[in-house]
Protein backbone atom coordinates (compact mmCIF):
# COMPACT_ATOMS: atom_id res chain seq x y z
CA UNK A 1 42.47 60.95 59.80
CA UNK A 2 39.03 61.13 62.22
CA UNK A 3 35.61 62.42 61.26
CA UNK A 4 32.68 62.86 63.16
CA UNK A 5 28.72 63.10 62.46
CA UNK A 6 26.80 64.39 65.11
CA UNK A 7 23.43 63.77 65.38
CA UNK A 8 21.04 67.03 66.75
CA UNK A 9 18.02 68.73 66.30
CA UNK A 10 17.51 70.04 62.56
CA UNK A 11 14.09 71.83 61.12
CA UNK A 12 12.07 70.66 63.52
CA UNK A 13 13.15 66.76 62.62
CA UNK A 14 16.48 64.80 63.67
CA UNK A 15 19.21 64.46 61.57
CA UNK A 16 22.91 64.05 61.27
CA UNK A 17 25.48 66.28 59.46
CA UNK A 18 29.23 66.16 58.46
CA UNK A 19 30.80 69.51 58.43
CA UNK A 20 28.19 71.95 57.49
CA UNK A 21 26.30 69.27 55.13
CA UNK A 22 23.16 67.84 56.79
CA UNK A 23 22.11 64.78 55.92
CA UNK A 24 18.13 64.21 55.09
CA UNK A 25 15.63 64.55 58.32
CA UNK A 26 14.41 61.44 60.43
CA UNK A 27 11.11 61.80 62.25
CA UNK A 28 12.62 59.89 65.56
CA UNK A 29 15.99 60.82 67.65
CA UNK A 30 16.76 57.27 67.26
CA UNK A 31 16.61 57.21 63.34
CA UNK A 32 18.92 59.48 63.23
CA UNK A 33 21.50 58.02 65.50
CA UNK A 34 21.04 54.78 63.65
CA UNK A 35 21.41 56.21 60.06
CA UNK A 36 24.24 58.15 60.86
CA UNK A 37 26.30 54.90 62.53
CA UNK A 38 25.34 53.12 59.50
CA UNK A 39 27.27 56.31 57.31
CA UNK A 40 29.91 56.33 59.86
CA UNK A 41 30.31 52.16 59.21
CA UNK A 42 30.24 52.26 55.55
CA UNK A 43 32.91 55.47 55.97
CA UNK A 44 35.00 52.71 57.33
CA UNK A 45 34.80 50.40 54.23
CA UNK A 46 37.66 49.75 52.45
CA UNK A 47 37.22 49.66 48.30
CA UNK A 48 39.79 49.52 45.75
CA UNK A 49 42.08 51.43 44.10
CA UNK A 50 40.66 53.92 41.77
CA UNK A 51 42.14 56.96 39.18
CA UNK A 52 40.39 60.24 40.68
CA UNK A 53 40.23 63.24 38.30
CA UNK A 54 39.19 66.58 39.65
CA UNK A 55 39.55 70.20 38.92
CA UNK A 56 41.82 72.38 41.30
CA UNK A 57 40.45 75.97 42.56
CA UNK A 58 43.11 77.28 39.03
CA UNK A 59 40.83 75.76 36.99
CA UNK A 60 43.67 72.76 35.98
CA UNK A 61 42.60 69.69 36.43
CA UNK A 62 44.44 66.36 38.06
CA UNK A 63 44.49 62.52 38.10
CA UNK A 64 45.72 61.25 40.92
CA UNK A 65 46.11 57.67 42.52
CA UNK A 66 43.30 56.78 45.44
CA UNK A 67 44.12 54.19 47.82
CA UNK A 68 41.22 51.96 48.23
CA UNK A 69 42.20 51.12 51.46
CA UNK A 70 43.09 54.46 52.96
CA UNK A 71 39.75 54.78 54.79
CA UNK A 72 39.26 57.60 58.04
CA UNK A 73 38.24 56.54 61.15
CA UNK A 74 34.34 58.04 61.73
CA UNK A 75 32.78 58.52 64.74
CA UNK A 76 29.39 59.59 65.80
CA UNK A 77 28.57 62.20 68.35
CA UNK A 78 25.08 62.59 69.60
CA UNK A 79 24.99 66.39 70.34
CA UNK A 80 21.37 65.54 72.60
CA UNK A 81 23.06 63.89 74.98
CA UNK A 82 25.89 66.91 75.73
């Protein structure tokens, strides 16, 4: 699995989103950049194993097995430069 931030223009700030979710604004072009490679480093980190629990769209709710380990691959895009 891959994911990408992208770093662009955002309220009249910088900032860096996943998805649709933005993350907070940086004053500088370069903040940005640099907060989202640290997110897109610490993405990367492996932790360990851990019970999740969470509630499915039925309204059921599961406990499944996370592999600490099983970490995506993140990259960062900076959208000024395209």
């Amino acid at each position: 699995m891959s994911i990408s931030y992208h770093v662009s223009e955002h309220d009249g700030a910088w900032a860096y989103r996943l998805g649709d979710v933005w993350s907070e604004t940086f004053p500088t072009h370069e903040e940005a950049l640099a907060a989202a490679q640290n997110a897109a480093g610490r993405q990367q980190l492996g932790g360990q194993d851990a019970d999740i629990t969470y509630q499915r769209a039925d309204g059921s709710w599961t406990t499944e097995r996370s592999n600490g380990g099983d970490r995506p691959e993140a990259e960062v895009v900076d959208d000024a430069k395209e």
